[in-house]
Protein backbone atom coordinates (compact mmCIF):
# COMPACT_ATOMS: atom_id res chain seq x y z
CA UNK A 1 247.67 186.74 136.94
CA UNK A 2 250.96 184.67 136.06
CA UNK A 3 252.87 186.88 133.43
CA UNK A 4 255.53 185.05 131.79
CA UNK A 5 258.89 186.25 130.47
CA UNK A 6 261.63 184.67 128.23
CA UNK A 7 263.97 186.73 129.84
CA UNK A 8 267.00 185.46 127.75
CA UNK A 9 265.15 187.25 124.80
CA UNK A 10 265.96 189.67 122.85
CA UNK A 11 269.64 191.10 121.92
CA UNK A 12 269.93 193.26 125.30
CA UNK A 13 269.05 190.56 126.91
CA UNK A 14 269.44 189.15 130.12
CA UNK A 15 269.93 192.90 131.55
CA UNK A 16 267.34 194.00 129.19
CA UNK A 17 264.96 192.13 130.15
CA UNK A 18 265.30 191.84 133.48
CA UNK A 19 265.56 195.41 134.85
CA UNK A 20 262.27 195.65 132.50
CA UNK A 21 260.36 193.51 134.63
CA UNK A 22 261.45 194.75 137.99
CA UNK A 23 260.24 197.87 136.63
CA UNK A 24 257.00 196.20 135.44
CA UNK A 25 256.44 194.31 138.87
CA UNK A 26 256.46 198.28 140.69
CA UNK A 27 253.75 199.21 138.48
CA UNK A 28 251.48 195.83 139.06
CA UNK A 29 249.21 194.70 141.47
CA UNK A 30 250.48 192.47 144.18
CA UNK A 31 248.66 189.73 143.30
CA UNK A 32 250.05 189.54 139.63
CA UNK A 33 253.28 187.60 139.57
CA UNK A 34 255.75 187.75 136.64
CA UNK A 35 257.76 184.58 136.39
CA UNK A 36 261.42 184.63 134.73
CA UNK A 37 262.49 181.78 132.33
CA UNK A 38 266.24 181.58 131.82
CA UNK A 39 269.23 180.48 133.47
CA UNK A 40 268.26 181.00 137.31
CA UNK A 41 271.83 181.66 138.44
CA UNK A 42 272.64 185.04 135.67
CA UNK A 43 268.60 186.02 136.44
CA UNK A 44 269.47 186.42 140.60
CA UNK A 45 272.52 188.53 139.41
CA UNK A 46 270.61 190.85 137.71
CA UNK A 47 268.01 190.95 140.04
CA UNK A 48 270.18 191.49 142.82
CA UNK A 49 272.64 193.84 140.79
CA UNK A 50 269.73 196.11 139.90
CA UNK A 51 267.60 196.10 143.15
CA UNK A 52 265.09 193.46 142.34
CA UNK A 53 263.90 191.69 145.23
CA UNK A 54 263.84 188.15 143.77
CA UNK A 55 260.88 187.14 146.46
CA UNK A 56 258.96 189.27 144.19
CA UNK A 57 259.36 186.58 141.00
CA UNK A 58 258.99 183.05 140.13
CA UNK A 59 262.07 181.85 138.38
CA UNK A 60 262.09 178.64 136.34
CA UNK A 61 265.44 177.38 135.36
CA UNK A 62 266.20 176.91 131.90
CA UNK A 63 269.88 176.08 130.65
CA UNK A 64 269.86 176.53 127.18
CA UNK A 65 269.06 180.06 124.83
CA UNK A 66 267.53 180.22 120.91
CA UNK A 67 269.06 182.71 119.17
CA UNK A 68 268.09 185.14 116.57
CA UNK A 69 270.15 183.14 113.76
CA UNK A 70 268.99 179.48 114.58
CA UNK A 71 265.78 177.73 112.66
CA UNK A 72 263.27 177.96 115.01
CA UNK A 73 262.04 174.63 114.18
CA UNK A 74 265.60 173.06 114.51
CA UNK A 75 265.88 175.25 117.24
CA UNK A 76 262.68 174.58 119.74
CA UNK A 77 264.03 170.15 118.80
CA UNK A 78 267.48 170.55 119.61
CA UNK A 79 267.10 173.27 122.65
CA UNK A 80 264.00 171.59 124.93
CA UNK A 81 265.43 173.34 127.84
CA UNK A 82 265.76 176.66 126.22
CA UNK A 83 263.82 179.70 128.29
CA UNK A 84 261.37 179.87 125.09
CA UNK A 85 260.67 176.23 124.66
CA UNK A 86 260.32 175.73 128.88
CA UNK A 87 258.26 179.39 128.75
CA UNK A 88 255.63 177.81 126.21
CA UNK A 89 254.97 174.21 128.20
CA UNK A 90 254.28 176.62 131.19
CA UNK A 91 251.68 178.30 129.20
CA UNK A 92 250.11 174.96 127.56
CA UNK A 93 249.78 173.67 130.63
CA UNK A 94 248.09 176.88 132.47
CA UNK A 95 251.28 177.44 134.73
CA UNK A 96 251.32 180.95 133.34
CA UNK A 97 248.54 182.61 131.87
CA UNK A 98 250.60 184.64 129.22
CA UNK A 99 253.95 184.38 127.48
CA UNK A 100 256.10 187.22 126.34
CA UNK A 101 259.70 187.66 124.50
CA UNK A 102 261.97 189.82 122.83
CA UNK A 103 263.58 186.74 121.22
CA UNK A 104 262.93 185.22 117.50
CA UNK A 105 259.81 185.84 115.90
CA UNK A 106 260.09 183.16 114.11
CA UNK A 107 260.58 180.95 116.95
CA UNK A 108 258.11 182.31 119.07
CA UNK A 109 255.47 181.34 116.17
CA UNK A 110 256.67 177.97 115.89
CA UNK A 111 256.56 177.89 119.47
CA UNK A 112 253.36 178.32 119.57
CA UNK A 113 251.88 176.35 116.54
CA UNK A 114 253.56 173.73 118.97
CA UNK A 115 252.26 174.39 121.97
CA UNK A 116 248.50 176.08 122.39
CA UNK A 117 248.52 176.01 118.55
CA UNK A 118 245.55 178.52 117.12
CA UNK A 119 242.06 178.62 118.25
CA UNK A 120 239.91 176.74 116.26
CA UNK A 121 239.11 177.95 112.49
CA UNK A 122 241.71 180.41 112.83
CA UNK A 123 243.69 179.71 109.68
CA UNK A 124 247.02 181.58 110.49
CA UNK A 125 247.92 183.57 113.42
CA UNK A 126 249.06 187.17 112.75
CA UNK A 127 250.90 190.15 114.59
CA UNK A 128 249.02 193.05 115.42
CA UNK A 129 250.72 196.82 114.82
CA UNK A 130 249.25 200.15 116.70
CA UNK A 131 250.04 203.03 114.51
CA UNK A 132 249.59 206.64 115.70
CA UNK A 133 246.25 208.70 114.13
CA UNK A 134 246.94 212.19 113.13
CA UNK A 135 244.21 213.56 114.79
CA UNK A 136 243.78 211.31 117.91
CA UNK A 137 243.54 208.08 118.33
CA UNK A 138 245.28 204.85 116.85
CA UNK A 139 244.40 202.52 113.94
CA UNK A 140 245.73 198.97 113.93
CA UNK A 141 247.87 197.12 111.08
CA UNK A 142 248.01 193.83 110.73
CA UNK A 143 249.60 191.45 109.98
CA UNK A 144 253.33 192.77 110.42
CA UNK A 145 255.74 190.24 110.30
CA UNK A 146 254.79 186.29 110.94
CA UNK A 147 252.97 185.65 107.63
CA UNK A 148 255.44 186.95 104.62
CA UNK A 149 253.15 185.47 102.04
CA UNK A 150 249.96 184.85 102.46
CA UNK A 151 246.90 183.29 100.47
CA UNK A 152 243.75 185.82 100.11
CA UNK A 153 241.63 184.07 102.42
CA UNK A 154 244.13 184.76 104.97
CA UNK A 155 244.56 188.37 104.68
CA UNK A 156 240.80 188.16 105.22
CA UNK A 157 240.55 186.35 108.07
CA UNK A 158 243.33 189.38 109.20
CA UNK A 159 240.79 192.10 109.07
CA UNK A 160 238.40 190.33 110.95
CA UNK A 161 240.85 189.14 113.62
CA UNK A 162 242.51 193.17 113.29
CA UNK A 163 238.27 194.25 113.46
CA UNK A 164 237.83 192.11 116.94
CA UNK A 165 241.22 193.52 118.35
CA UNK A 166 240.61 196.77 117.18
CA UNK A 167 236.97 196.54 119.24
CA UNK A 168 237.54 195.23 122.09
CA UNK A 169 241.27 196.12 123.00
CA UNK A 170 241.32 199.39 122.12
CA UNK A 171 237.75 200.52 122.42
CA UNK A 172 236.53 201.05 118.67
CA UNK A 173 233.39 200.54 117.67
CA UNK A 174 232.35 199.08 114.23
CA UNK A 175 236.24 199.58 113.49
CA UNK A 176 236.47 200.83 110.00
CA UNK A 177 238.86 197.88 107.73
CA UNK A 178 240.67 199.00 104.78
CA UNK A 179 243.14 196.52 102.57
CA UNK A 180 246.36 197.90 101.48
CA UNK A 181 246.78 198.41 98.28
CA UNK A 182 248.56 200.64 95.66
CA UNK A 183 245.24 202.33 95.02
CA UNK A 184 241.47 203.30 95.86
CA UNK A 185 240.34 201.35 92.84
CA UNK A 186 238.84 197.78 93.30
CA UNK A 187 240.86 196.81 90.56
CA UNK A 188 244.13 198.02 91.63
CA UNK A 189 246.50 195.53 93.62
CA UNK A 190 248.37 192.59 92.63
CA UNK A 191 246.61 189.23 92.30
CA UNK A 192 246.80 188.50 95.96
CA UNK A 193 245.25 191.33 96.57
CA UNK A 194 242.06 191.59 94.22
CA UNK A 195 241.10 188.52 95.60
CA UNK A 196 241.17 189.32 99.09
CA UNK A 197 239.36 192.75 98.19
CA UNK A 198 236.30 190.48 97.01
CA UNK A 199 236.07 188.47 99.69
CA UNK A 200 236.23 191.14 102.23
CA UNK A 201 233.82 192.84 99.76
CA UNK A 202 231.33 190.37 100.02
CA UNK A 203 231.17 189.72 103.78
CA UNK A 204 229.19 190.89 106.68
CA UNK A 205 231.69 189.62 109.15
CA UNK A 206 233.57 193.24 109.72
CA UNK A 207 233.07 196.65 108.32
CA UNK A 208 234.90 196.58 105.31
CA UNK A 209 235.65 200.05 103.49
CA UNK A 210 237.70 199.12 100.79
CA UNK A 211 241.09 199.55 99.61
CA UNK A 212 243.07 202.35 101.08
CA UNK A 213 246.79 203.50 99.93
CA UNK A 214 249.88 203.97 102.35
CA UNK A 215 249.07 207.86 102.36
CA UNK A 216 245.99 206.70 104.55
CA UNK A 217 247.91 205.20 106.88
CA UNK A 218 247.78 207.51 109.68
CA UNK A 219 244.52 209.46 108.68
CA UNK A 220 241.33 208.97 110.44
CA UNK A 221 239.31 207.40 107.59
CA UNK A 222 240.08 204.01 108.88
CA UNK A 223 240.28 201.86 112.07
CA UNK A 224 242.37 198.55 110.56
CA UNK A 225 244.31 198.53 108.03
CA UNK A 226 245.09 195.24 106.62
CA UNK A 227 247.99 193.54 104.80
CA UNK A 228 250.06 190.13 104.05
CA UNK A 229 253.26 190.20 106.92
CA UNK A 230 255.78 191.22 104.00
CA UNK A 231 254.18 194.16 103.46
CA UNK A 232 253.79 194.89 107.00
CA UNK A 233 256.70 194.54 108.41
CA UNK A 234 258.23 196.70 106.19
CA UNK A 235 256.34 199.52 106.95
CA UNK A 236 256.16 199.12 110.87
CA UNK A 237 260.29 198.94 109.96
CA UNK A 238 260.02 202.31 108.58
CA UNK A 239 257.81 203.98 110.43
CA UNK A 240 260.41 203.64 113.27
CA UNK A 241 263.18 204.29 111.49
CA UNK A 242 261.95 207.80 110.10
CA UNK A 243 260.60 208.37 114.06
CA UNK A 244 264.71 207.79 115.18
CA UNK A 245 265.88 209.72 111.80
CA UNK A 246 263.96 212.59 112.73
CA UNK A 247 264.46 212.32 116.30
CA UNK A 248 268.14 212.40 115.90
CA UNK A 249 267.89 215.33 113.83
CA UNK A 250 266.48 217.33 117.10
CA UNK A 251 262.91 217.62 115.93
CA UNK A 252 260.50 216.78 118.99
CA UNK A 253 257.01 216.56 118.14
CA UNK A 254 254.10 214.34 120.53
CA UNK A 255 252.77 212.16 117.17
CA UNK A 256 256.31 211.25 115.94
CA UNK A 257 257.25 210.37 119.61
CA UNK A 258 254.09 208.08 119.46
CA UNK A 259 255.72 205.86 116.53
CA UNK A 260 258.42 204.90 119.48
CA UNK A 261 258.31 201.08 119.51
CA UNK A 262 259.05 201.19 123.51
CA UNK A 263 255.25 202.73 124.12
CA UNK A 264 254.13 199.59 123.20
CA UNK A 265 256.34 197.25 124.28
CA UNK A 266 255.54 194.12 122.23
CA UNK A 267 252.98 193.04 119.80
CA UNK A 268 250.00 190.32 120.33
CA UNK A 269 250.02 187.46 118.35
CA UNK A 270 245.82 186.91 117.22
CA UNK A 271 244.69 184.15 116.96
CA UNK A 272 247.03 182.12 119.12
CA UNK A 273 245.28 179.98 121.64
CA UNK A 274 246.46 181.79 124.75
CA UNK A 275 247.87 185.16 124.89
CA UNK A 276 251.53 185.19 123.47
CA UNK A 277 253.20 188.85 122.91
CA UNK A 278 256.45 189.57 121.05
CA UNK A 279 258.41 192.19 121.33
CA UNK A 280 261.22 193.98 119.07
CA UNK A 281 264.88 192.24 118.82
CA UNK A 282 265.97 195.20 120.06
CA UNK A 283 264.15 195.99 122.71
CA UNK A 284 265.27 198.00 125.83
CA UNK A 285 264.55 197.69 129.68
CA UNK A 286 261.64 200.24 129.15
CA UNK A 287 260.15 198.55 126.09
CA UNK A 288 260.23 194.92 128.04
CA UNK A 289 258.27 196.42 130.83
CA UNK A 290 255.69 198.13 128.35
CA UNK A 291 255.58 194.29 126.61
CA UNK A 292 254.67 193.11 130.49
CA UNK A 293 252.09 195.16 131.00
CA UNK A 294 250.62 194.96 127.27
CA UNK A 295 250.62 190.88 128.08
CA UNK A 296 248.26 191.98 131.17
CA UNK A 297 245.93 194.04 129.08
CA UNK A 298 245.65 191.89 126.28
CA UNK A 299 244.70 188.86 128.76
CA UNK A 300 242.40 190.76 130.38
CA UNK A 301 240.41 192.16 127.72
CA UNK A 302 240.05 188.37 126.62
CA UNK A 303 240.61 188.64 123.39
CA UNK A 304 240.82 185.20 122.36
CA UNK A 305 237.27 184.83 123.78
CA UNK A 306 235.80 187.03 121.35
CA UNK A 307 237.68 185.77 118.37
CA UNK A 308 236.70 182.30 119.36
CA UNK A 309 232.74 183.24 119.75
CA UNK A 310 233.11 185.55 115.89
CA UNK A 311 234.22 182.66 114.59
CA UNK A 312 231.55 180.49 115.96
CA UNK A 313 229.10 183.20 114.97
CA UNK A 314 230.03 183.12 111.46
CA UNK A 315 230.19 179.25 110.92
């Protein structure tokens, strides 16, 4: 497998990300190959400086960076020799069979509306969250930050998308969907919401359980847990901000350690036509090699496949 990385990404980036994938490249097999995009010159520095043997990657020169504060439109037009923008023609063209950054979300979903675009009768693409169980286990949130305000037929398309990642990624079966809302009733919501609870209501497509309220979020009564991005991205914000708060405070427990954003390394953009991950602005060295090594598991467990045959089923 051909694992890309945008390794100007991110704001510890190029260090960041590059000690993150030597440390990734230990921990896969020889035949996998993680290829660099950035400025080829600063990438062998940090390889070198850090004990990367660059034999070991693929680098693919790319001048020019998108930052966190640019339109990604504007951005991707004016910057076709950025490390995201040359990172995404390498995966529309098969060059690399997944693409991963720490960089702009908002870029890398323009980036790839662009480039692989969705997979057909996928309406909007959406980030996937894992959240800790209290018990055991994990449930999955979705979406959490590329779709701030979204139509009702979206959000449903999200819990079936969140059902088939849910399934196959992480092993569920018949995953258990729940909409967020500010109550149990079917009533209860804002109008966005009602109507998304009756067309999840009405369908056979996923295993729909109603609505469920934010105190349900880490219980074991449900398997997805689905939402518009706004709403989503606030939580996953903080959930790991109460994780550091209490962590700073000197209280160590194993299910608030879980809620560290580094475990997972990045989050998998569903519905994209060809695995793209993103990972957190902030991300460290361990957190980019987590992101790596998610990118391998999600392309392996070929989850576009089985969102692409669902939605066949159901037309």
């Amino acid at each position: 497998m051909r694992i890309g990385l945008d390794a100007m990404g991110g704001d510890f980036a190029p260090k960041a990300a590059i000690i993150g994938a030597i440390l990734a490249q230990k921990e896969l097999p020889s035949e996998d190959r993680i290829v660099l995009f950035g400025h080829k010159d600063i990438i062998l520095e940090h390889l070198l400086e850090n004990g990367g043997n660059p034999e070991l990657f693929e680098i693919v020169h790319a001048e020019d960076v998108i930052d966190m504060n640019e339109k990604p439109v504007k951005a991707l037009l004016k910057k076709p020799n950025s490390s995201l923008a040359v990172g995404f023609a390498y995966l529309k063209d098969g060059k690399i069979d997944s693409f991963a950054s720490a960089g702009s979300t908002g870029a890398m979903l323009v980036g790839t509306m662009q480039s692989v675009g969705t997979i057909e009768g996928v309406l909007r693409p959406c980030l996937a969250a894992v959240l800790p169980k209290d018990k055991e286990g994990v449930s999955v949130l979705v979406d959490v930050g590329v779709n701030p305000d979204s139509k009702p037929e979206v959000i449903y398309q999200f819990g079936l998308l969140g059902s088939v990642y849910s399934q196959n990624a992480l092993g569920i079966d018949n995953p258990k969907v729940g909409l967020l809302s500010n109550g149990e009733e079917e009533e209860k919501g804002n109008a966005q919401v009602q109507n998304a609870h009756q067309l999840m209501k009405a369908t056979n497509d996923f295993n729909f359980v109603g609505n469920v309220e934010p105190i349900e979020l880490f219980k074991n009564n449900v398997d997805v847990i689905v939402c518009d991005g706004f709403i989503g991205n606030i939580i996953l914000k903080q959930t790991e901000a109460f994780a550091r708060t209490v962590a700073k405070r000197g209280f160590v427990d194993d299910f608030i350690q879980r809620f560290n954003y580094e475990i997972y390394g990045g989050l998998p953009l569903l519905g994209a036509n060809g695995t793209v991950i993103i990972g957190h602005g902030i991300s460290n060295e361990k957190a980019i090699k987590n992101m790596l090594l998610q990118s391998k598991n999600i392309f392996v467990s070929k989850i576009n496949e089985m969102i692409e045959a669902t939605l066949l089923n159901n037309n």
